[in-house]
N, C-alpha and C. Protein backbone atom coordinates (compact mmCIF):
# COMPACT_ATOMS: atom_id res chain seq x y z
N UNK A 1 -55.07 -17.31 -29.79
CA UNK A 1 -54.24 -17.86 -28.76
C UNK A 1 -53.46 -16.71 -28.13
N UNK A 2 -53.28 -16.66 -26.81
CA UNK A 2 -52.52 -15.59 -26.35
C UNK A 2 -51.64 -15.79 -25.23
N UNK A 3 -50.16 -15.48 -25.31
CA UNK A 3 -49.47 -15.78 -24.64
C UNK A 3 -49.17 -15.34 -23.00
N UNK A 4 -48.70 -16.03 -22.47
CA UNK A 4 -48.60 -15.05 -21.38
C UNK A 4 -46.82 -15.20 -20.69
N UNK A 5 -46.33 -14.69 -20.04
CA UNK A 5 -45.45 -14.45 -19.16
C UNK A 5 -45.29 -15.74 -18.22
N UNK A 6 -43.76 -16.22 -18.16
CA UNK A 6 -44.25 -16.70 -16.90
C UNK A 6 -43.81 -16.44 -16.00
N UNK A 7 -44.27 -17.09 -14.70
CA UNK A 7 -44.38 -16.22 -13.13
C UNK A 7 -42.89 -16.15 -12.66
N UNK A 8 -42.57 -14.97 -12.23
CA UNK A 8 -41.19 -14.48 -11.90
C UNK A 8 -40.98 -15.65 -10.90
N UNK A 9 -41.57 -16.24 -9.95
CA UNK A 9 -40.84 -17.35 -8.97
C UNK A 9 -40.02 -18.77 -9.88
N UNK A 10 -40.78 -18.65 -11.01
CA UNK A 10 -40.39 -20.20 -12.15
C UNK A 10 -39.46 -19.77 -12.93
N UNK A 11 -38.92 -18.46 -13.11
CA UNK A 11 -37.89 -18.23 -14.12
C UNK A 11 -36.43 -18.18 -13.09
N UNK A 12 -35.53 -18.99 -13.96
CA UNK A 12 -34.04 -19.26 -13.14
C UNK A 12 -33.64 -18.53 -13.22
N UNK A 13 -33.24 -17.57 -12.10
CA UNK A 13 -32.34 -15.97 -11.55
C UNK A 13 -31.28 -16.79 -11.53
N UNK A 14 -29.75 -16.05 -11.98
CA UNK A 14 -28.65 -16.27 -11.88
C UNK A 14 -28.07 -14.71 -10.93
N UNK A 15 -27.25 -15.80 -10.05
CA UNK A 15 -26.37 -15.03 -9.07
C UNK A 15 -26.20 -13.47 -9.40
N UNK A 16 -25.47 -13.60 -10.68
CA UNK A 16 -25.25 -12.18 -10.89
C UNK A 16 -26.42 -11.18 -12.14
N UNK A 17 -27.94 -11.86 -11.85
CA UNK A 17 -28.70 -11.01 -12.33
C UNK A 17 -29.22 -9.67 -11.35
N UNK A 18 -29.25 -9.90 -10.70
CA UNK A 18 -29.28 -8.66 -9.62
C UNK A 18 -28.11 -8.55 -8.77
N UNK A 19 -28.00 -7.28 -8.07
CA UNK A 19 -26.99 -6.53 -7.67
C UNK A 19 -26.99 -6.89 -6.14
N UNK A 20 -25.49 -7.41 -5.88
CA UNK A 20 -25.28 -7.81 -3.90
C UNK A 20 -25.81 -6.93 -3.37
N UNK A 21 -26.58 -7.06 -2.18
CA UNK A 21 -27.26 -6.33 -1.01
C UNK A 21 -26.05 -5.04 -0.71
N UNK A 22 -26.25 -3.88 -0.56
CA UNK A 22 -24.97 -3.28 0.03
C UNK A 22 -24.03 -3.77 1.17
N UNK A 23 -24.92 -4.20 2.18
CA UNK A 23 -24.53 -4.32 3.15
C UNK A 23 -23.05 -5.82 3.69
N UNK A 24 -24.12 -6.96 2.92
CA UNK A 24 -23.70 -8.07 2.70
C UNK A 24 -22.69 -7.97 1.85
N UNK A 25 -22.00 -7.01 0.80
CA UNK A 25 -21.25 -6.87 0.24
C UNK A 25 -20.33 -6.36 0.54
N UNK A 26 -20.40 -5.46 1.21
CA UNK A 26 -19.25 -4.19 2.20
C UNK A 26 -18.86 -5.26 3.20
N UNK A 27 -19.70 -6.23 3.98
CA UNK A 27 -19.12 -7.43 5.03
C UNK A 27 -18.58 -7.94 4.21
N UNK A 28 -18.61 -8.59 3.03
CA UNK A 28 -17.56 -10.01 2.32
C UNK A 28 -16.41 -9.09 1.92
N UNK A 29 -16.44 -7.60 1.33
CA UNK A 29 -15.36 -7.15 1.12
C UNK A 29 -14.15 -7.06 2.41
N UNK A 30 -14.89 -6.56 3.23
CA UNK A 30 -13.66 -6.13 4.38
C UNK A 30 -13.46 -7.50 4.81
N UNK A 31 -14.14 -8.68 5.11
CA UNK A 31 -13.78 -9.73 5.65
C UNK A 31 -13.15 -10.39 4.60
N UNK A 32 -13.21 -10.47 2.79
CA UNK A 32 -12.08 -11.14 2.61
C UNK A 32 -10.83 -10.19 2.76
N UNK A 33 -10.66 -9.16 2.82
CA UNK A 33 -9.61 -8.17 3.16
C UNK A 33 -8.70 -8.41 4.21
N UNK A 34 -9.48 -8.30 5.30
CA UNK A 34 -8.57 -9.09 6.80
C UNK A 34 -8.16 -10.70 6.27
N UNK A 35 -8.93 -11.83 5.72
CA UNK A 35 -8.54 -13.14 5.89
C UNK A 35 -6.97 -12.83 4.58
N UNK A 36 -6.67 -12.23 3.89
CA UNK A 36 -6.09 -12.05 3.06
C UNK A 36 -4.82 -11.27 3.70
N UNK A 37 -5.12 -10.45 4.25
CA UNK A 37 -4.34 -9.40 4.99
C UNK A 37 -3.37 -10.80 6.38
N UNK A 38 -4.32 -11.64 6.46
CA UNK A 38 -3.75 -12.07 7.62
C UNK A 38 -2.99 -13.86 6.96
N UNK A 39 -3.60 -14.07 6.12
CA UNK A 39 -3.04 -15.29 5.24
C UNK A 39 -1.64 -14.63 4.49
N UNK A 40 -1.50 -13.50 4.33
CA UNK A 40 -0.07 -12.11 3.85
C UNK A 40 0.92 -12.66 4.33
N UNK A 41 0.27 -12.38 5.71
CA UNK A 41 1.64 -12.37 7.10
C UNK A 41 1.86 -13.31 7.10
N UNK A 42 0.61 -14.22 7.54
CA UNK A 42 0.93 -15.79 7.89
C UNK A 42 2.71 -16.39 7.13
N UNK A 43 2.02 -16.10 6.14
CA UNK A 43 3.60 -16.74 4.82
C UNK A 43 4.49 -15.85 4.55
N UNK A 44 4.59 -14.34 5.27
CA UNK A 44 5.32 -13.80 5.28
C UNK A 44 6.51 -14.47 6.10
N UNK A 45 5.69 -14.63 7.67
CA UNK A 45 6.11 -14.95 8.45
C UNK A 45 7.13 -15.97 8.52
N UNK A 46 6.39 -17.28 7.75
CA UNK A 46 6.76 -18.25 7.77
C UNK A 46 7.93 -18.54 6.92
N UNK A 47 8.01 -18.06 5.59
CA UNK A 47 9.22 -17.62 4.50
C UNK A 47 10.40 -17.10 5.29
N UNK A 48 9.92 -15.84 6.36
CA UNK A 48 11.11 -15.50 7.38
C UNK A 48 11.93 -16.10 8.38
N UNK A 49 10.71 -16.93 8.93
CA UNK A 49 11.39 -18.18 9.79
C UNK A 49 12.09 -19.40 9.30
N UNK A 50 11.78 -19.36 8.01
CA UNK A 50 12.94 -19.98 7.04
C UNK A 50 14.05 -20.13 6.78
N UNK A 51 13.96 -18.31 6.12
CA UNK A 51 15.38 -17.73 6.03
C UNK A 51 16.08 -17.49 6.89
N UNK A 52 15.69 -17.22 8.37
CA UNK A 52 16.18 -17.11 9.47
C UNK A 52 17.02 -18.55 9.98
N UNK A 53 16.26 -19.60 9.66
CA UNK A 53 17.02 -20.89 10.06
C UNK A 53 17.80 -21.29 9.24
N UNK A 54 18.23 -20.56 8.14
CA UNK A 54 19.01 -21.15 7.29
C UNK A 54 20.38 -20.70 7.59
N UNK A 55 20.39 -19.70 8.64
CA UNK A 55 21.24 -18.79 9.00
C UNK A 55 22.51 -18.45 7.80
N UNK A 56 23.00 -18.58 7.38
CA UNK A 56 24.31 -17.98 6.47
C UNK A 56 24.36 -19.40 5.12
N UNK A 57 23.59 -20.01 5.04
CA UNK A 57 23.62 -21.48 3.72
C UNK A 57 22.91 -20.65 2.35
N UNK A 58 24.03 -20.09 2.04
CA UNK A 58 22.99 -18.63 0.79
C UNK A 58 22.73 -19.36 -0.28
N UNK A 59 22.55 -20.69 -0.47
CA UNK A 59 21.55 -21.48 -1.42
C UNK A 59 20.04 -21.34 -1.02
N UNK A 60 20.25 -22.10 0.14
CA UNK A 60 19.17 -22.00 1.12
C UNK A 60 18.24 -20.93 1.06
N UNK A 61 18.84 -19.47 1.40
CA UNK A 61 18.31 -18.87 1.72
C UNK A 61 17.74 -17.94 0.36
N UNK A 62 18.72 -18.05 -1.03
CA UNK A 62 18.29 -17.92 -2.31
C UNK A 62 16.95 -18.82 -2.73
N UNK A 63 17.04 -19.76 -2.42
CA UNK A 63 16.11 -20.42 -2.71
C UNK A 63 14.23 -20.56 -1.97
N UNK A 64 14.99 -19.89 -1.14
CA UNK A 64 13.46 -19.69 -0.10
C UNK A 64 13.15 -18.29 -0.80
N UNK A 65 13.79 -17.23 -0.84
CA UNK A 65 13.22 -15.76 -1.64
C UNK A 65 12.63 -16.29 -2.56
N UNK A 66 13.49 -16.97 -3.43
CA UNK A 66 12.82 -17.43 -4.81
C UNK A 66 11.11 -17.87 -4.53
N UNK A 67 10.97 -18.94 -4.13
CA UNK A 67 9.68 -19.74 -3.55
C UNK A 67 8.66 -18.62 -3.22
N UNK A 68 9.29 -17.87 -2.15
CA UNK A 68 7.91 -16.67 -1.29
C UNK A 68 7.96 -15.73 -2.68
N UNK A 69 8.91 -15.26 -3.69
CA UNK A 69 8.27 -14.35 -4.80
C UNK A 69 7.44 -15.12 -5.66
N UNK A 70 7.35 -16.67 -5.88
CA UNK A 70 6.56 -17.41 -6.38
C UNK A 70 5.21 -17.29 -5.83
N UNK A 71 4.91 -17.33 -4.23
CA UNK A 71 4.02 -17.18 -3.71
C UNK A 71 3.46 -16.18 -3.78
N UNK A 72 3.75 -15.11 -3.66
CA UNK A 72 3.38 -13.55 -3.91
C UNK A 72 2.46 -13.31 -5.49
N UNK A 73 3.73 -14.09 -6.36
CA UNK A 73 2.74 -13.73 -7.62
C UNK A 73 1.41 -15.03 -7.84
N UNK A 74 1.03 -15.97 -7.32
CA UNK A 74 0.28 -16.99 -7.67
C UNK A 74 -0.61 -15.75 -6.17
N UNK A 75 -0.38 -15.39 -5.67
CA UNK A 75 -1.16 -14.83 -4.63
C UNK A 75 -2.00 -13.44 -5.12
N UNK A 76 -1.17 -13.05 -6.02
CA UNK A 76 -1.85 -11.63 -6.67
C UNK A 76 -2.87 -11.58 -7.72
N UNK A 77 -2.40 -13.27 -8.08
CA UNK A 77 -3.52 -13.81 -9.62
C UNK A 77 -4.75 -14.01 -8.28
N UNK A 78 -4.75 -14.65 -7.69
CA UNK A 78 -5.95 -15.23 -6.44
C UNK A 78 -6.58 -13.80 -6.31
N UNK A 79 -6.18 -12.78 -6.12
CA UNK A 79 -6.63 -11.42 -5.58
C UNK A 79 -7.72 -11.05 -6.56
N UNK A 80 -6.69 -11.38 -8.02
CA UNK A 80 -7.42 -10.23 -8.93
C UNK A 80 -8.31 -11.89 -9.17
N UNK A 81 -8.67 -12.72 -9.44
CA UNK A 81 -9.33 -13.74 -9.98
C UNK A 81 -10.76 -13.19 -8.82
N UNK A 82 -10.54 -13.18 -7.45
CA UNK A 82 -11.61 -13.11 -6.37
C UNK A 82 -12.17 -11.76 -6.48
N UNK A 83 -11.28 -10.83 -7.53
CA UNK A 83 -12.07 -9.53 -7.98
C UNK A 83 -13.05 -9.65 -8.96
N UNK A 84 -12.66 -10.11 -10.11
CA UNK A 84 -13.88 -10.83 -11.02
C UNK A 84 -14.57 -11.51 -10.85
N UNK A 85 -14.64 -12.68 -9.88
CA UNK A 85 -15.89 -13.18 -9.25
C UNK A 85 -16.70 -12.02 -8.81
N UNK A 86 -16.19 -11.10 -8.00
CA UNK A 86 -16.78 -10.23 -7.43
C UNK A 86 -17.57 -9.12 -8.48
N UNK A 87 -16.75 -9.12 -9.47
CA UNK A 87 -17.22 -8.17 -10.35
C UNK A 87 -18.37 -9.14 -11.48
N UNK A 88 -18.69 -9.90 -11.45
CA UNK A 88 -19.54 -11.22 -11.68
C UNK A 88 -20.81 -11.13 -11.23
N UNK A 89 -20.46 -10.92 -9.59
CA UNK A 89 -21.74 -11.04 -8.84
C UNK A 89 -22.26 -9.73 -8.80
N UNK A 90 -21.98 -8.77 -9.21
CA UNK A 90 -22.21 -7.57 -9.14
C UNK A 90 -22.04 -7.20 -7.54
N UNK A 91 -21.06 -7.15 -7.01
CA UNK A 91 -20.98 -6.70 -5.96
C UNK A 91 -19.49 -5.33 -5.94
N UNK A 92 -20.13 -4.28 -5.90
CA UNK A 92 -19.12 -3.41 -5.94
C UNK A 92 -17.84 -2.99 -4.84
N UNK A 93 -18.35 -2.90 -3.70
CA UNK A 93 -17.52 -2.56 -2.17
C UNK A 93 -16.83 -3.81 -2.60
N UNK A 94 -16.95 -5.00 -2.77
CA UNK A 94 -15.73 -6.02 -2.95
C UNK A 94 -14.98 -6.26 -3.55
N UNK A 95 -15.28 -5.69 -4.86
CA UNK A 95 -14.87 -5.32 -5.89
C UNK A 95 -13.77 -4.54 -5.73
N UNK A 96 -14.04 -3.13 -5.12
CA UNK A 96 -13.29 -2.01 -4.63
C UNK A 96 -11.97 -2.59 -3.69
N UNK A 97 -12.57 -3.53 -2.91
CA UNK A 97 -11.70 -4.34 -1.43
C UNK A 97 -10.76 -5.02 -2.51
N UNK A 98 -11.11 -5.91 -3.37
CA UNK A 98 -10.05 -6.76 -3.56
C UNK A 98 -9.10 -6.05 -4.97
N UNK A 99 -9.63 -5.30 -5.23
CA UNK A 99 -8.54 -4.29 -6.08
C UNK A 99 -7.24 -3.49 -5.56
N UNK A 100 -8.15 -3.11 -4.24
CA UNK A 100 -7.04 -2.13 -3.36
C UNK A 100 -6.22 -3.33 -2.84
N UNK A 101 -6.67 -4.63 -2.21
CA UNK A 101 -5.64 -5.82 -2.09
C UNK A 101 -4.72 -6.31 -2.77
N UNK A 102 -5.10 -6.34 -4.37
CA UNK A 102 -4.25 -6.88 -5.62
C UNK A 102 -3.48 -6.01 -5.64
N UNK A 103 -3.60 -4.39 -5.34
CA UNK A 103 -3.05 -3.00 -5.69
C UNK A 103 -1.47 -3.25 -4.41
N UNK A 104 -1.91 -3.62 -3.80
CA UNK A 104 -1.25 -3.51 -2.30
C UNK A 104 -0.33 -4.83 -2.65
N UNK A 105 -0.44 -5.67 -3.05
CA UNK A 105 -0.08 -6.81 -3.17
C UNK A 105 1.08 -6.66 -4.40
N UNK A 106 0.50 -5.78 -5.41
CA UNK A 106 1.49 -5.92 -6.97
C UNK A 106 2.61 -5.10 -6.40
N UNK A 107 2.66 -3.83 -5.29
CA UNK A 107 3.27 -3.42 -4.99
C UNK A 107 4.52 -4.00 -3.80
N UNK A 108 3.84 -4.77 -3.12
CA UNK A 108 5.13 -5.96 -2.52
C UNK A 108 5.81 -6.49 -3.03
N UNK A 109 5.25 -6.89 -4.36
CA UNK A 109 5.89 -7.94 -5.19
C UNK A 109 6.90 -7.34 -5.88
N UNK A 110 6.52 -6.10 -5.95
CA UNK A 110 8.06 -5.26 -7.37
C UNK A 110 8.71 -5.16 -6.01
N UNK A 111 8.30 -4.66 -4.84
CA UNK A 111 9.65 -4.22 -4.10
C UNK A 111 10.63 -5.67 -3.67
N UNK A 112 9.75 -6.43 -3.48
CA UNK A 112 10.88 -8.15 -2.81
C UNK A 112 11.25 -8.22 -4.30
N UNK A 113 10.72 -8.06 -5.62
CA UNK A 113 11.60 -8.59 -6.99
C UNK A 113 12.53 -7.51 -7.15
N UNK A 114 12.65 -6.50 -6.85
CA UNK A 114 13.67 -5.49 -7.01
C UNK A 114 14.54 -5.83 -5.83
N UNK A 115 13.99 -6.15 -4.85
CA UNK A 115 15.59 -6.28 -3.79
C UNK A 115 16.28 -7.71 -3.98
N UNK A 116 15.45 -8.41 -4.66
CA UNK A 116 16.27 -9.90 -4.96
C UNK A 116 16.93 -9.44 -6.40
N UNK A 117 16.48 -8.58 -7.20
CA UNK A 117 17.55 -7.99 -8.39
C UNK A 117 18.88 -7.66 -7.84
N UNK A 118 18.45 -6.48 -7.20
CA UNK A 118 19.41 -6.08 -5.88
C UNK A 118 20.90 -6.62 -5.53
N UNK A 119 20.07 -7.65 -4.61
CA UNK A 119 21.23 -8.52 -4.49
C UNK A 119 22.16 -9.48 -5.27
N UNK A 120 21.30 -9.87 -5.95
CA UNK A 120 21.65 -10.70 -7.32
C UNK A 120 21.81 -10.13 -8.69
N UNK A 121 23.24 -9.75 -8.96
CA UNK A 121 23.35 -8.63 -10.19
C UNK A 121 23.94 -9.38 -10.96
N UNK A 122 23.56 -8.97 -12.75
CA UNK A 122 23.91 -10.23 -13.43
C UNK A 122 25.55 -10.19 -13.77
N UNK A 123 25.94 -10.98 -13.98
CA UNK A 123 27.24 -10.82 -14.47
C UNK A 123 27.70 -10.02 -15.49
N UNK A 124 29.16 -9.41 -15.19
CA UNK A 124 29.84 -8.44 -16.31
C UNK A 124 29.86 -9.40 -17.42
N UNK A 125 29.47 -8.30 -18.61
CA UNK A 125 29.66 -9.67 -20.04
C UNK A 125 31.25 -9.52 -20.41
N UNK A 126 31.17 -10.95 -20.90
CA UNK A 126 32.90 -11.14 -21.46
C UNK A 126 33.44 -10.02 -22.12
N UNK A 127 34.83 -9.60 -22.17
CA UNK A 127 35.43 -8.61 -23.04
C UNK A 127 35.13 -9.19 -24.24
N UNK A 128 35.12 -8.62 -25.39
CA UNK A 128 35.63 -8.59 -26.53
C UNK A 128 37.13 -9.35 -26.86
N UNK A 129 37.44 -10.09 -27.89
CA UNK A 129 38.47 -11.34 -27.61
C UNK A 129 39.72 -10.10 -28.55
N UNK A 130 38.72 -9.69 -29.35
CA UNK A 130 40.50 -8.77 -29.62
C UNK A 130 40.70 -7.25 -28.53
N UNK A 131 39.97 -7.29 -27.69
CA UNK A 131 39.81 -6.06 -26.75
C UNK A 131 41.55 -6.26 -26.34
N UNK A 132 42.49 -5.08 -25.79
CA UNK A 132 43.54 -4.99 -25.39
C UNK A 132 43.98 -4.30 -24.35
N UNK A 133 43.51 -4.97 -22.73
CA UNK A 133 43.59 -3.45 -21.70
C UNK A 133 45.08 -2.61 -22.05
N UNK A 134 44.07 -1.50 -21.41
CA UNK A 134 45.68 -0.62 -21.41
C UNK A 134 46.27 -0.43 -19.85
N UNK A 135 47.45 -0.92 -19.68
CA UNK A 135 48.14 -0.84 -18.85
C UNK A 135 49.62 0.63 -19.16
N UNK A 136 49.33 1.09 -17.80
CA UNK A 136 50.28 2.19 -17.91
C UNK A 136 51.76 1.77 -18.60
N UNK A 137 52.07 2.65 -18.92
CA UNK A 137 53.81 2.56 -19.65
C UNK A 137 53.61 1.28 -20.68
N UNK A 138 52.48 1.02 -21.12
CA UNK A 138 52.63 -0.33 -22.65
C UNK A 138 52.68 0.48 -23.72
N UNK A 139 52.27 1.67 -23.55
CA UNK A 139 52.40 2.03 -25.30
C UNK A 139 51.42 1.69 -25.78
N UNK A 140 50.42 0.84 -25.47
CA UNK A 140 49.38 0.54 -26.36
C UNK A 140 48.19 1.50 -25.99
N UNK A 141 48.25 2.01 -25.61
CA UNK A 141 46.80 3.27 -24.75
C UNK A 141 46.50 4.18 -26.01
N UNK A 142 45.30 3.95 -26.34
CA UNK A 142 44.83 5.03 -27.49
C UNK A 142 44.68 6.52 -26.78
């Protein structure tokens, strides 16, 4: 009895058994790049026109930073998640695209979480309960 092979058209290819076309890959990279680049602004935008209408209500306007740094980081997981698909399908240029996006992206995110630190500094901790300021002429000044 002797076996044979069977015909490459009947065996089930999965997506990422062969490697994305170059070409077709370098297009999905830069084009999810721009839709990403421009979905950025979009909610940049819109977070601003927010804070802008909230004019001086600093709940308001605490609370909208809060929200868009929420958005930013559920936006950076999306980046790097659409990199491992990518890195899945074996497609490299997209791979490359949505790294330098996540890269670009982790870096917005420390600077808006550092300027909302910024502004928002935590409180001085309580003195010490036997602490004793020293006030001039008390005599008590070590």
């Amino acid at each position: 009895m002797t076996y044979t092979l069977p015909e490459p058209s009947r065996r089930r290819r999965w997506p990422w058994s062969r490697r994305t076309p170059g070409g077709r890959d370098a297009g999905i990279g830069i084009l999810l790049f721009i839709v990403e680049a421009a979905v950025y602004l979009a909610t940049g935008f819109r977070y601003g026109m927010e804070i802008w209408a909230a004019q001086s209500d600093e709940k308001r306007i605490d609370a909208t930073r809060v929200a868009e740094l929420a958005w930013v980081q559920h936006f950076l997981i999306a980046t790097v998640v659409l990199a491992g698909l990518a890195l899945l399908f074996r497609a490299p240029w997209t791979v490359l695209s949505q790294l330098l996006a996540a890269g670009v992206v982790a870096v917005l995110l420390t600077l808006a979480q550092h300027d909302y630190d910024r502004a928002h500094p935590a409180p001085a901790p309580a003195p010490n309960p036997a602490y004793v300021p020293c006030y001039s002429g008390s005599g008590r000044c070590n």
